[in-house]
PDB file of N, CA and C in Angstrom:
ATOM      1  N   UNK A   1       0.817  -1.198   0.000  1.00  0.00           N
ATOM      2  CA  UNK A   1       0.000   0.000   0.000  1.00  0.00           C
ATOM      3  C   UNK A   1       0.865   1.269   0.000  1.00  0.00           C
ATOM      4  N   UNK A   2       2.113   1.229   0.609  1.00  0.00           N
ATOM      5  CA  UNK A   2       2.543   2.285   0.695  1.00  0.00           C
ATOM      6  C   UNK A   2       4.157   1.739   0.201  1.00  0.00           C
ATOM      7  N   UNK A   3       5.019   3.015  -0.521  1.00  0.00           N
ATOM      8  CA  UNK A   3       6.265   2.880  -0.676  1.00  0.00           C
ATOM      9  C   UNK A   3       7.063   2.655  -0.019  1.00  0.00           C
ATOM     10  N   UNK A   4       8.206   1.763  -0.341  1.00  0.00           N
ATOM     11  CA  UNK A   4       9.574   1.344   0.858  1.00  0.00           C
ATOM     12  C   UNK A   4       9.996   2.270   0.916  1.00  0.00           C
ATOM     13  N   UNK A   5       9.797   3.430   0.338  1.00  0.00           N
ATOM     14  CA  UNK A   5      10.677   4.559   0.921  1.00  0.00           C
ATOM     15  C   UNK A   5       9.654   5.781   2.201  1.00  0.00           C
ATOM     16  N   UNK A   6       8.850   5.270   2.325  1.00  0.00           N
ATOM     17  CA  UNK A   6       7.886   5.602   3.337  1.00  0.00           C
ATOM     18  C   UNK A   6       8.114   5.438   5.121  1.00  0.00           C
ATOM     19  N   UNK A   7       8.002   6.265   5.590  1.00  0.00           N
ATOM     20  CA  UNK A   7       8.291   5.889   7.223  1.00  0.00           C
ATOM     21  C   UNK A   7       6.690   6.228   8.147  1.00  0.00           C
ATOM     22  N   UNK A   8       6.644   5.639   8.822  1.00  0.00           N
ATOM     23  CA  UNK A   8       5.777   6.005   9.841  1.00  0.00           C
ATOM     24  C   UNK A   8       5.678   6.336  11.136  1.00  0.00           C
ATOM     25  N   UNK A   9       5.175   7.616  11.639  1.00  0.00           N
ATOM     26  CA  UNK A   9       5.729   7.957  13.281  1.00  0.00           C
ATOM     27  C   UNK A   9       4.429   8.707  13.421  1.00  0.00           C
ATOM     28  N   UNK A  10       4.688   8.391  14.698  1.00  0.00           N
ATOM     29  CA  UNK A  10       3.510   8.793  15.465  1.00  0.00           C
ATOM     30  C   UNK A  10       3.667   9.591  16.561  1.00  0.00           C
ATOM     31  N   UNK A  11       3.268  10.915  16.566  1.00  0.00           N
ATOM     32  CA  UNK A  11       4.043  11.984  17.620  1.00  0.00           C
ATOM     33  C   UNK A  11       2.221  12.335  18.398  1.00  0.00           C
ATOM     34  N   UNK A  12       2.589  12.326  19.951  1.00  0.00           N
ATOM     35  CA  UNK A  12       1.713  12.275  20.919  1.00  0.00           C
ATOM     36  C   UNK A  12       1.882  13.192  21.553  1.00  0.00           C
ATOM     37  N   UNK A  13       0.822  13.387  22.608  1.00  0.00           N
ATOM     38  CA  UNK A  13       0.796  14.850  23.189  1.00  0.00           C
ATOM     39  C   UNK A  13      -0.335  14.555  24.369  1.00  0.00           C
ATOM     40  N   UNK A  14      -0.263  15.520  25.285  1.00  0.00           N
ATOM     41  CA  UNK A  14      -1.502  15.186  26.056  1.00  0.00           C
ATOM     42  C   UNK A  14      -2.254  16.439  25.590  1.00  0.00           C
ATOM     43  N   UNK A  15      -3.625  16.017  26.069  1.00  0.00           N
ATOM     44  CA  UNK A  15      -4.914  16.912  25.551  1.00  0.00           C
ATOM     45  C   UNK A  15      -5.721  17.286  26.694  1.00  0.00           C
ATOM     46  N   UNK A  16      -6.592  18.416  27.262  1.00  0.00           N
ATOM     47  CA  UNK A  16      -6.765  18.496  28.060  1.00  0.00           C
ATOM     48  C   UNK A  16      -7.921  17.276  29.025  1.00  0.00           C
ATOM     49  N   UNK A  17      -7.722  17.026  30.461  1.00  0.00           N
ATOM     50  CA  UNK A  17      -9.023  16.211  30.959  1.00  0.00           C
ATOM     51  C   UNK A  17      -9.918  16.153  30.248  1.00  0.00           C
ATOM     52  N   UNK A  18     -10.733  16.972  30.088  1.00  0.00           N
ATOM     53  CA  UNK A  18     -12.290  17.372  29.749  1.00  0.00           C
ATOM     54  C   UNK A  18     -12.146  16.512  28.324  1.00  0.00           C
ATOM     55  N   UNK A  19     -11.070  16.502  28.009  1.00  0.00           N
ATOM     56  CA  UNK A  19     -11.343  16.259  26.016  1.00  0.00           C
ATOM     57  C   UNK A  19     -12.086  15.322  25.914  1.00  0.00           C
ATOM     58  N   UNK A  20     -12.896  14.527  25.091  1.00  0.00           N
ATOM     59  CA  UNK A  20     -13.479  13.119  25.099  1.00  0.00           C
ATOM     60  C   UNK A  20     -12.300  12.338  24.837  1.00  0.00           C
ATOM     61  N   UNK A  21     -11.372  12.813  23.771  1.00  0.00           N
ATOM     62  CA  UNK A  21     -10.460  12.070  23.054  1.00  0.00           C
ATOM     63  C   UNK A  21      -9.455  11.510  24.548  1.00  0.00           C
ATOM     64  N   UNK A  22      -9.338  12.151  25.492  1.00  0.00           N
ATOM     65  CA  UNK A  22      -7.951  12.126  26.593  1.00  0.00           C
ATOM     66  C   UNK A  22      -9.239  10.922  27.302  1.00  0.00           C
ATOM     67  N   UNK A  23     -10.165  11.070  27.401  1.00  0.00           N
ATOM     68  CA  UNK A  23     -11.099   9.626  28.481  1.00  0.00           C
ATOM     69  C   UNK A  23     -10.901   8.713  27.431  1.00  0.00           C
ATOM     70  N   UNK A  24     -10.949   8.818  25.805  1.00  0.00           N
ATOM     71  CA  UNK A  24     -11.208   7.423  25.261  1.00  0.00           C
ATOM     72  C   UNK A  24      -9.533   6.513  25.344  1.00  0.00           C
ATOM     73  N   UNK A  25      -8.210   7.766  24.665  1.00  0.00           N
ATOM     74  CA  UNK A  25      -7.387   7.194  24.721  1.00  0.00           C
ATOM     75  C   UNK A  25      -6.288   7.492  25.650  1.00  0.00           C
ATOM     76  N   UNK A  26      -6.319   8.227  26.777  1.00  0.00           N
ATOM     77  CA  UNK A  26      -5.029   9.052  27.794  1.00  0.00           C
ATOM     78  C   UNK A  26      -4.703  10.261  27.500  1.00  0.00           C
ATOM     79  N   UNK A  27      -4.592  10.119  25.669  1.00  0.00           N
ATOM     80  CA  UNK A  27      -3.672  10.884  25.480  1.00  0.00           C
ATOM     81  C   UNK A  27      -4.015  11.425  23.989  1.00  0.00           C
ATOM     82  N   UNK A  28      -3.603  12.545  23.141  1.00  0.00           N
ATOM     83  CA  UNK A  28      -3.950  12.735  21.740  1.00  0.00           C
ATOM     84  C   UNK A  28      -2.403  12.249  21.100  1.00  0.00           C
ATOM     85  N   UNK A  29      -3.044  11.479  19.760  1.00  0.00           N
ATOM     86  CA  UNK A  29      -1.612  10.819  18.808  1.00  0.00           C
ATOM     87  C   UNK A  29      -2.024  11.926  17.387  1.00  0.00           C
ATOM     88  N   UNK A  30      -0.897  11.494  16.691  1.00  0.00           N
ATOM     89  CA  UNK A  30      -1.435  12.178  15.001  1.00  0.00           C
ATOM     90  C   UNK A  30      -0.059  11.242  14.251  1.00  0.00           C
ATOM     91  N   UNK A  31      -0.621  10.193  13.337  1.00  0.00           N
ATOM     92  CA  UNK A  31       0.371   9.220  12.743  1.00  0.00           C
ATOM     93  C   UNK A  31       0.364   9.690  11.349  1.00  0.00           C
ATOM     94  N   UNK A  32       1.753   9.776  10.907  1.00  0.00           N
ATOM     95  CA  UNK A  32       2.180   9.913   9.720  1.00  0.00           C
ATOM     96  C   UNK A  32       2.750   9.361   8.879  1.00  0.00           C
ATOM     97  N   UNK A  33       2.890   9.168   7.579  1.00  0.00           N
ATOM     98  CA  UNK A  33       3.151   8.162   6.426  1.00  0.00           C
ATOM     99  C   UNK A  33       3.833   9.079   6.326  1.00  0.00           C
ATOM    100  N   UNK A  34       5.801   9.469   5.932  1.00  0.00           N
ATOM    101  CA  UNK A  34       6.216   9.905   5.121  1.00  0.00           C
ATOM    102  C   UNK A  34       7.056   9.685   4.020  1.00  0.00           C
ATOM    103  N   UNK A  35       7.036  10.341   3.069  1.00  0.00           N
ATOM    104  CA  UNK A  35       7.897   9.926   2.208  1.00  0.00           C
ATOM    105  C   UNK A  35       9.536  10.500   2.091  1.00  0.00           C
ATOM    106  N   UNK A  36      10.200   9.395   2.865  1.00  0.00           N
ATOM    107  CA  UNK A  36      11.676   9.615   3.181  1.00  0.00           C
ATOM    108  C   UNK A  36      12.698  10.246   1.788  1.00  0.00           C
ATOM    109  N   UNK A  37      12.276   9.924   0.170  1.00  0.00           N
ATOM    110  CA  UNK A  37      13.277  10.719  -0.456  1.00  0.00           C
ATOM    111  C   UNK A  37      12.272  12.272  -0.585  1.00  0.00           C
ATOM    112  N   UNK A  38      11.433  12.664  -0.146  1.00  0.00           N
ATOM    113  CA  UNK A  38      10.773  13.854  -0.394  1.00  0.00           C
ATOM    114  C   UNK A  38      10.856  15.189   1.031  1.00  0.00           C
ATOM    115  N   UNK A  39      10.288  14.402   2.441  1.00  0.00           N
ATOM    116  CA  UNK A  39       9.608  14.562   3.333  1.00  0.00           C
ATOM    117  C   UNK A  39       8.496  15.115   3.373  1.00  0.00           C
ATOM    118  N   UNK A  40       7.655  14.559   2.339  1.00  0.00           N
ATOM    119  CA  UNK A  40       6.723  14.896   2.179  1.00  0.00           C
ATOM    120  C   UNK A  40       5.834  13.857   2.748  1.00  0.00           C
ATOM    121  N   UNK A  41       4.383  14.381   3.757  1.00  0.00           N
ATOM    122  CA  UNK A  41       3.210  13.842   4.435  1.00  0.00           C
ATOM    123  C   UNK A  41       2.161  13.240   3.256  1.00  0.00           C
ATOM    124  N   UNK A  42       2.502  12.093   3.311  1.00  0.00           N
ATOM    125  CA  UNK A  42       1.817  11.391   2.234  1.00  0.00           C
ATOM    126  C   UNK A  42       0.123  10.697   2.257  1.00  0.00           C
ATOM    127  N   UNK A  43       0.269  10.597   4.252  1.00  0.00           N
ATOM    128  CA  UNK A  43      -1.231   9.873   4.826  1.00  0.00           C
ATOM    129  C   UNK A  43      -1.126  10.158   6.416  1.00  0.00           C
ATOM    130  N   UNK A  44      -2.398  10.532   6.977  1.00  0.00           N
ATOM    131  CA  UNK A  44      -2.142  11.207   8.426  1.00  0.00           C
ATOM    132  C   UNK A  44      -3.393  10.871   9.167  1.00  0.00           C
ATOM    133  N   UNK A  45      -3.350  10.746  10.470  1.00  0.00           N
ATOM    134  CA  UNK A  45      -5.269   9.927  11.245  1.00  0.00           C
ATOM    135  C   UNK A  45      -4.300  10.646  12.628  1.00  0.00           C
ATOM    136  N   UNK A  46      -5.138  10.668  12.884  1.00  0.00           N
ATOM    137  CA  UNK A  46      -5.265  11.295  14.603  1.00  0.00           C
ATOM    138  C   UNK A  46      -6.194  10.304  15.149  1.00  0.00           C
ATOM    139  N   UNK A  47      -6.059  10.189  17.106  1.00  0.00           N
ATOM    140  CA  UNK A  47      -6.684   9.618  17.687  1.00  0.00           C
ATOM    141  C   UNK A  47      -8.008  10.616  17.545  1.00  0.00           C
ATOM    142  N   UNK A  48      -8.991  10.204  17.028  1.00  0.00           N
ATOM    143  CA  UNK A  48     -10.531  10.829  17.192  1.00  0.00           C
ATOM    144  C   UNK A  48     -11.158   9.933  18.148  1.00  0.00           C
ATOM    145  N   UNK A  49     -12.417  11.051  18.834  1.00  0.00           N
ATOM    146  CA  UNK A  49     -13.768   9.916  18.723  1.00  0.00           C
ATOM    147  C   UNK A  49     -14.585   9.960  17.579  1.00  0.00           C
ATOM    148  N   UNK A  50     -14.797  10.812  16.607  1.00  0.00           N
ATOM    149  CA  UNK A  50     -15.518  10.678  15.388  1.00  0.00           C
ATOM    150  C   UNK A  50     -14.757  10.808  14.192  1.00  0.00           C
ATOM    151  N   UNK A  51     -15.008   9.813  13.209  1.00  0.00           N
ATOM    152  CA  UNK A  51     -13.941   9.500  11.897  1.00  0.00           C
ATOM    153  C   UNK A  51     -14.084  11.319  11.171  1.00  0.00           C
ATOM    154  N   UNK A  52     -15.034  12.107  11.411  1.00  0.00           N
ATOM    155  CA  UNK A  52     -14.722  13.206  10.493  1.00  0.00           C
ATOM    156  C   UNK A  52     -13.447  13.978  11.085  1.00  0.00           C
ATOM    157  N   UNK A  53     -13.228  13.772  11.759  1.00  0.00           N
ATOM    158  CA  UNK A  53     -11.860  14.364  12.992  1.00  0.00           C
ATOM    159  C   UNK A  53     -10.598  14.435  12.233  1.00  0.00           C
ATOM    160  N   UNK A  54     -10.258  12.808  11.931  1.00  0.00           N
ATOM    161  CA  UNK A  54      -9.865  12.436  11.150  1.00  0.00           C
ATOM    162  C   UNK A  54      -9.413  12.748  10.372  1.00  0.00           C
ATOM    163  N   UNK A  55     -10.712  12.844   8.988  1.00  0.00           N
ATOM    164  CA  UNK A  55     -10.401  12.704   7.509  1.00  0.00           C
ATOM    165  C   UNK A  55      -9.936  14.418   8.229  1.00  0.00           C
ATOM    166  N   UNK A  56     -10.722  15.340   8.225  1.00  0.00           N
ATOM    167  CA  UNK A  56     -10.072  17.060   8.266  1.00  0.00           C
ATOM    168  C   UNK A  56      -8.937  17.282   8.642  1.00  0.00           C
ATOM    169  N   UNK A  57      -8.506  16.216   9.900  1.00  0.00           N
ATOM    170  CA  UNK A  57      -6.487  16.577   9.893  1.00  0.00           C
ATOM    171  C   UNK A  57      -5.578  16.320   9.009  1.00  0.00           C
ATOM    172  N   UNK A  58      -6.102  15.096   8.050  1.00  0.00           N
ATOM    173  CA  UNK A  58      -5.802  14.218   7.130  1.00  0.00           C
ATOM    174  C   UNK A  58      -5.387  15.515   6.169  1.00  0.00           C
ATOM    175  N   UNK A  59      -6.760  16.315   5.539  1.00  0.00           N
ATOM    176  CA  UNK A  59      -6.348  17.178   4.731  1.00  0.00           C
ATOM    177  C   UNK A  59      -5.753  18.449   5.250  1.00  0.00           C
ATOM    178  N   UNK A  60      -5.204  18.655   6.339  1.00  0.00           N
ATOM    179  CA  UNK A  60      -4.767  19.488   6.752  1.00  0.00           C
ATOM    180  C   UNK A  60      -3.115  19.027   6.768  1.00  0.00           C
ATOM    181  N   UNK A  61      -3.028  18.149   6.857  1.00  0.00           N
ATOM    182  CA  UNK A  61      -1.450  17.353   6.730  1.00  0.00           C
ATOM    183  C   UNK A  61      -1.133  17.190   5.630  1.00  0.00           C
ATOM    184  N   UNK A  62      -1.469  16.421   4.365  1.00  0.00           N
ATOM    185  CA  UNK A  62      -1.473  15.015   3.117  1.00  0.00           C
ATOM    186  C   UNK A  62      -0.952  16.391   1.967  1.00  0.00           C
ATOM    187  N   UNK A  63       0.519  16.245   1.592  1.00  0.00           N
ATOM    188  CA  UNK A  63       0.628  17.211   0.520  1.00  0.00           C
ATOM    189  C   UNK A  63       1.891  17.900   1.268  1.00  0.00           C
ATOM    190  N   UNK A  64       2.051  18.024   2.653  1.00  0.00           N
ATOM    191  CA  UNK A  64       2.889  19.501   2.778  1.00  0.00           C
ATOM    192  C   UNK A  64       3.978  18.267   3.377  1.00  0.00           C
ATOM    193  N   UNK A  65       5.423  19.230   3.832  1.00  0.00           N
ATOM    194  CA  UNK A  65       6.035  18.462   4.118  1.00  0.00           C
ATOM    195  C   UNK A  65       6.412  18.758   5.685  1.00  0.00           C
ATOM    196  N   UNK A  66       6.764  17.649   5.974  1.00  0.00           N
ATOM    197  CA  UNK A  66       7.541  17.350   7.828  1.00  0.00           C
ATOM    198  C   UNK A  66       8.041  18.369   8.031  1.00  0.00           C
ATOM    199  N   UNK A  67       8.490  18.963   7.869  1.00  0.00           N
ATOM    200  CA  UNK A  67       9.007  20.239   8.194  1.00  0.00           C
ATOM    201  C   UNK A  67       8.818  21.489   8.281  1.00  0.00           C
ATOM    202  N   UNK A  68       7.665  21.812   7.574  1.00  0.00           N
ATOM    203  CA  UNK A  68       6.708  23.021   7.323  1.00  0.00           C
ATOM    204  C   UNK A  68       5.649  23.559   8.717  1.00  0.00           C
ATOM    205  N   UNK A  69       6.899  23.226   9.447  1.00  0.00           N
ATOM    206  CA  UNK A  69       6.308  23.752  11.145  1.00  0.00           C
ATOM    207  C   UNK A  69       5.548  24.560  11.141  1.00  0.00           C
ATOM    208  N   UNK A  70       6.024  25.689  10.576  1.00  0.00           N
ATOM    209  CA  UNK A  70       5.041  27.171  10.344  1.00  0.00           C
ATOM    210  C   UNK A  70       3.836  27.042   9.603  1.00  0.00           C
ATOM    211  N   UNK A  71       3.862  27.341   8.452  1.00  0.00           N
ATOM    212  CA  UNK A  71       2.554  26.597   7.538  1.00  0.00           C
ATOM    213  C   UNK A  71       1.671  25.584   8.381  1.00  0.00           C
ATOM    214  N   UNK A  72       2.164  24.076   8.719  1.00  0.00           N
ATOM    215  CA  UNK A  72       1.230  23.128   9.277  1.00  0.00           C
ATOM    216  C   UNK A  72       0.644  23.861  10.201  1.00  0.00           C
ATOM    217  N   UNK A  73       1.321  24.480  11.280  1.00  0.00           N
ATOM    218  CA  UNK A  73       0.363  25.341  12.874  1.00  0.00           C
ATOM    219  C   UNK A  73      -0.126  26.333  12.371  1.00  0.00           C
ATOM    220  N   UNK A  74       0.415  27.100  11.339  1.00  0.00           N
ATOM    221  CA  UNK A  74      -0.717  28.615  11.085  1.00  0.00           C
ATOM    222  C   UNK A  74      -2.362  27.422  10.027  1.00  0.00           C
ATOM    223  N   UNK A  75      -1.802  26.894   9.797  1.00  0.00           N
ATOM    224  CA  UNK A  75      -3.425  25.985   9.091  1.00  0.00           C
ATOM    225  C   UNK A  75      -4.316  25.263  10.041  1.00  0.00           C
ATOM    226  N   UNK A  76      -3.193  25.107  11.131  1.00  0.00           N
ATOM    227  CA  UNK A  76      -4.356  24.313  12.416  1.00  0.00           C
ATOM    228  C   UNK A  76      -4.470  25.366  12.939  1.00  0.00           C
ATOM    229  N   UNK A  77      -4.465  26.414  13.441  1.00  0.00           N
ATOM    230  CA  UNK A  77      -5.305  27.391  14.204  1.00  0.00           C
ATOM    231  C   UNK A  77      -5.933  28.013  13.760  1.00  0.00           C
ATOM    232  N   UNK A  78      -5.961  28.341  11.970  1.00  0.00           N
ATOM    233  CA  UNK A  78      -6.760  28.880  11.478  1.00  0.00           C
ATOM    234  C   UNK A  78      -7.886  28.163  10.934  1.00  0.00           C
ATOM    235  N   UNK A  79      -8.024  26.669  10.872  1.00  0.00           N
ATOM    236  CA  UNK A  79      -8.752  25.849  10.725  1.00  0.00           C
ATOM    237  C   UNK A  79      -9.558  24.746  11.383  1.00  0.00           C
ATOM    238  N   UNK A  80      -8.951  24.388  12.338  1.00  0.00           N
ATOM    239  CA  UNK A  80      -8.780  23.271  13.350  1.00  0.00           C
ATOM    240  C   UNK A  80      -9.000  23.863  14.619  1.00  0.00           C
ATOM    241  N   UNK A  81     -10.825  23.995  14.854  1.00  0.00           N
ATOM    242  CA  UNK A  81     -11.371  24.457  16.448  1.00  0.00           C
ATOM    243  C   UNK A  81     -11.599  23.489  16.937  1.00  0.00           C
ATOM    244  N   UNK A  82     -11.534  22.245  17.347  1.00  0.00           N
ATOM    245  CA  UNK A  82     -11.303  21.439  18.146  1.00  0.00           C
ATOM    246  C   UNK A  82     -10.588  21.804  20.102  1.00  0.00           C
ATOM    247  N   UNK A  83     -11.493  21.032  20.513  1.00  0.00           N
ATOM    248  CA  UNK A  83     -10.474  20.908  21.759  1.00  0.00           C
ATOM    249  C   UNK A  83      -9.081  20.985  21.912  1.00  0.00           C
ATOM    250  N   UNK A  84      -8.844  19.814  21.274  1.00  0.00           N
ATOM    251  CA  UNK A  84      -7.266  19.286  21.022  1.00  0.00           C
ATOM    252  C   UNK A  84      -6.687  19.923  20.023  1.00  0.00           C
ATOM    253  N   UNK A  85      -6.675  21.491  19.695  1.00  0.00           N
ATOM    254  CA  UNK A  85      -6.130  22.108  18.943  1.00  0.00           C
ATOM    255  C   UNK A  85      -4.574  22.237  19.370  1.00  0.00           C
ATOM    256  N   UNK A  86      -4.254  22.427  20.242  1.00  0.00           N
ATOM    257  CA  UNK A  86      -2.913  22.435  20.985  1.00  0.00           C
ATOM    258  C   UNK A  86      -2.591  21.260  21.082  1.00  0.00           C
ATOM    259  N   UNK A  87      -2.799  20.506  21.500  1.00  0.00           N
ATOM    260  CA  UNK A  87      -2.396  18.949  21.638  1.00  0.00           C
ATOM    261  C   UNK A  87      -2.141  18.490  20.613  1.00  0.00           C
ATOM    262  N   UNK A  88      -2.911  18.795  18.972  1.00  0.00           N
ATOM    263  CA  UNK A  88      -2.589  18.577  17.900  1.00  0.00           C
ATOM    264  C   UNK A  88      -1.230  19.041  17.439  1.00  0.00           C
ATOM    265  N   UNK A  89      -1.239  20.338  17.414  1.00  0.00           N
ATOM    266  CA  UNK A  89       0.405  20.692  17.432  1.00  0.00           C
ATOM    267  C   UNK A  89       1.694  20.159  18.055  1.00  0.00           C
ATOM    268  N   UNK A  90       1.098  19.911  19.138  1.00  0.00           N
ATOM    269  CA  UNK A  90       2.076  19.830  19.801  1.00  0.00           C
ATOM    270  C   UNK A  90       2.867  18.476  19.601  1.00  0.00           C
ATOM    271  N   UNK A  91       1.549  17.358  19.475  1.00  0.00           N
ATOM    272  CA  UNK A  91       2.216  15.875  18.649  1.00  0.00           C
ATOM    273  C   UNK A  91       2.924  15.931  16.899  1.00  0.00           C
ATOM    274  N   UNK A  92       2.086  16.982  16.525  1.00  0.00           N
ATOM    275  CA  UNK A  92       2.976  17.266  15.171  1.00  0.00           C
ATOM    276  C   UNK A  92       4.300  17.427  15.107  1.00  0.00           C
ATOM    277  N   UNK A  93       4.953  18.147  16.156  1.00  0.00           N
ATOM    278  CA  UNK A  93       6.473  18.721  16.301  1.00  0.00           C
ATOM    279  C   UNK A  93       6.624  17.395  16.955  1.00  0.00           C
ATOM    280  N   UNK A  94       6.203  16.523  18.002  1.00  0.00           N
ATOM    281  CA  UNK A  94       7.114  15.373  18.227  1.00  0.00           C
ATOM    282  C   UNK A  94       6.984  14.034  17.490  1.00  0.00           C
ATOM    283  N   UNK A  95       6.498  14.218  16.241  1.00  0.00           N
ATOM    284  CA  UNK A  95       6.312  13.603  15.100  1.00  0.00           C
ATOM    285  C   UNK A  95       7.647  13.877  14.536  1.00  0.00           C
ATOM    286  N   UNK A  96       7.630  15.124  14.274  1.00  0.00           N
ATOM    287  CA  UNK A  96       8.963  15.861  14.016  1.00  0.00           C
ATOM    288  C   UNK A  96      10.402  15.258  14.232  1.00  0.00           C
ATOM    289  N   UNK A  97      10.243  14.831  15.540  1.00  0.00           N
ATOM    290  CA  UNK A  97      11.670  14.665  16.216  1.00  0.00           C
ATOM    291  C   UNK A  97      11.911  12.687  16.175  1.00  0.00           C
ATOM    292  N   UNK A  98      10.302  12.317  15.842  1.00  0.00           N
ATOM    293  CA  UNK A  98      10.704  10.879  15.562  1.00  0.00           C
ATOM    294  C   UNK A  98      10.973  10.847  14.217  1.00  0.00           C
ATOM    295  N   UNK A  99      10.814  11.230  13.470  1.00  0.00           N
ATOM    296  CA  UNK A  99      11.125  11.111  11.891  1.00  0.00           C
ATOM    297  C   UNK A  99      12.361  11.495  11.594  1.00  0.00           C
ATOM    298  N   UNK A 100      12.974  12.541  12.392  1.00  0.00           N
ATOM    299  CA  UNK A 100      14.656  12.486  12.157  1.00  0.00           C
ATOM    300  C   UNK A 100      15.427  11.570  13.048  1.00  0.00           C
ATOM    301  N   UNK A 101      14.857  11.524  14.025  1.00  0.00           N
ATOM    302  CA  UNK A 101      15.388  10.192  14.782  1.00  0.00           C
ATOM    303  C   UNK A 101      15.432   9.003  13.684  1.00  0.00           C
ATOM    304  N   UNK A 102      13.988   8.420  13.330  1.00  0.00           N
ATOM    305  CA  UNK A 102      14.051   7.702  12.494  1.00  0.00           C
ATOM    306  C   UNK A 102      14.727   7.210  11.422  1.00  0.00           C
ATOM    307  N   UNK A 103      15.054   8.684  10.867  1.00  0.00           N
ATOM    308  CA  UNK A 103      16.047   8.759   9.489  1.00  0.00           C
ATOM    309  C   UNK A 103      17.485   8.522   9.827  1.00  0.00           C
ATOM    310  N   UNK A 104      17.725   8.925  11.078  1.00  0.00           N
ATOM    311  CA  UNK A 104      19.232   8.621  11.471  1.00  0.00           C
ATOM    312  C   UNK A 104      18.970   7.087  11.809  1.00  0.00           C
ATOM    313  N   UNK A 105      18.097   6.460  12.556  1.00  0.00           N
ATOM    314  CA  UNK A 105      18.628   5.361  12.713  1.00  0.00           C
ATOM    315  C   UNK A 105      18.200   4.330  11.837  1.00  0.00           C
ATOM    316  N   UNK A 106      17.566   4.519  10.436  1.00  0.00           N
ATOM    317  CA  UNK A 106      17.400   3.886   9.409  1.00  0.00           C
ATOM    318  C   UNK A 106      19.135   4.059   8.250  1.00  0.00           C
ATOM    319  N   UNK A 107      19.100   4.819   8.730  1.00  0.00           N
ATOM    320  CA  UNK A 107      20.861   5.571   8.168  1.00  0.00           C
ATOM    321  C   UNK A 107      21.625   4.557   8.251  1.00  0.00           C
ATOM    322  N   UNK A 108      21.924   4.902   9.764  1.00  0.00           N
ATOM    323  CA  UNK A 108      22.966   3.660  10.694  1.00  0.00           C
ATOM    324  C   UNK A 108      22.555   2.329  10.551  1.00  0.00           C
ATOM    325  N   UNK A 109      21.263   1.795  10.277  1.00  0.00           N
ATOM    326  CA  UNK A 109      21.096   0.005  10.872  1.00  0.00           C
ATOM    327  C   UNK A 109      20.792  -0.327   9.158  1.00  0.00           C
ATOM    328  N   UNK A 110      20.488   0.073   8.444  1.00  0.00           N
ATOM    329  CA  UNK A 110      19.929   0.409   7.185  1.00  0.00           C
ATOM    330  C   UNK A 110      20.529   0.982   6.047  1.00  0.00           C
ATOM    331  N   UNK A 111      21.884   1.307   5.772  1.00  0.00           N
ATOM    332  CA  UNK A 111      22.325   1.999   4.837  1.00  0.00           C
ATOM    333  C   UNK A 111      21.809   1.496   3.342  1.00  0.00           C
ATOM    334  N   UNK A 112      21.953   2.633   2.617  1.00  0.00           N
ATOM    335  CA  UNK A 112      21.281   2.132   1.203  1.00  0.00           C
ATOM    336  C   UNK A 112      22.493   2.031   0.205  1.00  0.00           C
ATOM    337  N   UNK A 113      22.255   0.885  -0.559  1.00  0.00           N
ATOM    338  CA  UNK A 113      23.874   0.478  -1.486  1.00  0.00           C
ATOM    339  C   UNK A 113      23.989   1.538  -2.256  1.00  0.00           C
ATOM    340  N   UNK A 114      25.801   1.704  -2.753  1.00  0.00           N
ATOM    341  CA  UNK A 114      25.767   2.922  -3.308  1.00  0.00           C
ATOM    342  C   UNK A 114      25.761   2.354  -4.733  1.00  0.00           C
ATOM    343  N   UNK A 115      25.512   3.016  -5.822  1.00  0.00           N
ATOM    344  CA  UNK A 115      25.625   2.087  -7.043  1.00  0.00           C
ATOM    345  C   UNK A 115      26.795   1.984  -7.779  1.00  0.00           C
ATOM    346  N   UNK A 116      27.418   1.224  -8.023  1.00  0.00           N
ATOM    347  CA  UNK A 116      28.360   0.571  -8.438  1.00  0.00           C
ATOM    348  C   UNK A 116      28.779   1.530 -10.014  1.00  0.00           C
ATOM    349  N   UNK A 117      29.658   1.831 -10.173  1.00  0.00           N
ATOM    350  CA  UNK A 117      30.354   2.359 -11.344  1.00  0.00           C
ATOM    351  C   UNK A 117      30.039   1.034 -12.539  1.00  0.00           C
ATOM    352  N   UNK A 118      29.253   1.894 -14.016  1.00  0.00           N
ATOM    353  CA  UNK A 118      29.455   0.948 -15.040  1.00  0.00           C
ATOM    354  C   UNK A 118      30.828   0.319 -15.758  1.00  0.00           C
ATOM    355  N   UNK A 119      31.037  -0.869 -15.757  1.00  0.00           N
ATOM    356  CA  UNK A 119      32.498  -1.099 -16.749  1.00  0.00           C
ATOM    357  C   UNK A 119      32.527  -0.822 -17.826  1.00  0.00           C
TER     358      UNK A 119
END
């Protein structure tokens, strides 16, 4: 379904008591598909209680890239009134920090062959 050059991380956050989302799951997640030769956000779901939750972070993510800190948070506050508007952010940036984690230690355990000179 998805490309080998694809990674997936999942950056968490807490959300306030009151949230429904913090009684159903502890805590708010937001999981990402990326595409490692681009860094580009290829597929994205948040912990919801209702699937439209969801699909709207989905298109608020799907297109831009991991790194577009600025852009991604000026589109969730200008879009994204939810409870867990902060909590959303806030797992976005430690999404952030697993995906370069990730990339380093796909680096190190994982190196990719270099290609061989034609004769």
């Amino acid at each position: 379904m998805y490309d080998d050059d694809t990674l997936y991380v999942v950056g968490d956050a807490q959300a306030s008591t009151k949230n429904p989302i913090t009684q159903q799951y502890s805590s708010f997640f937001v999981g990402l598909v990326i595409d490692a030769t681009n860094d580009k956000i290829v597929e994205a779901g948040c912990s919801a209680t209702i699937p439209l939750t969801s699909d709207f972070v989905r298109s608020i993510f799907v297109g831009r890239k991991i790194w577009d800190t600025d852009e991604v948070t000026v589109a969730l506050r200008r879009r994204y009134f939810g409870d867990s508007q902060k909590a959303l952010i806030v797992a976005f940036k430690d999404a952030q920090k697993k995906y370069k984690l990730a990339l380093k230690t796909r680096e190190e355990n994982f190196p990719q062959p270099q290609p061989q000179p034609k004769k």
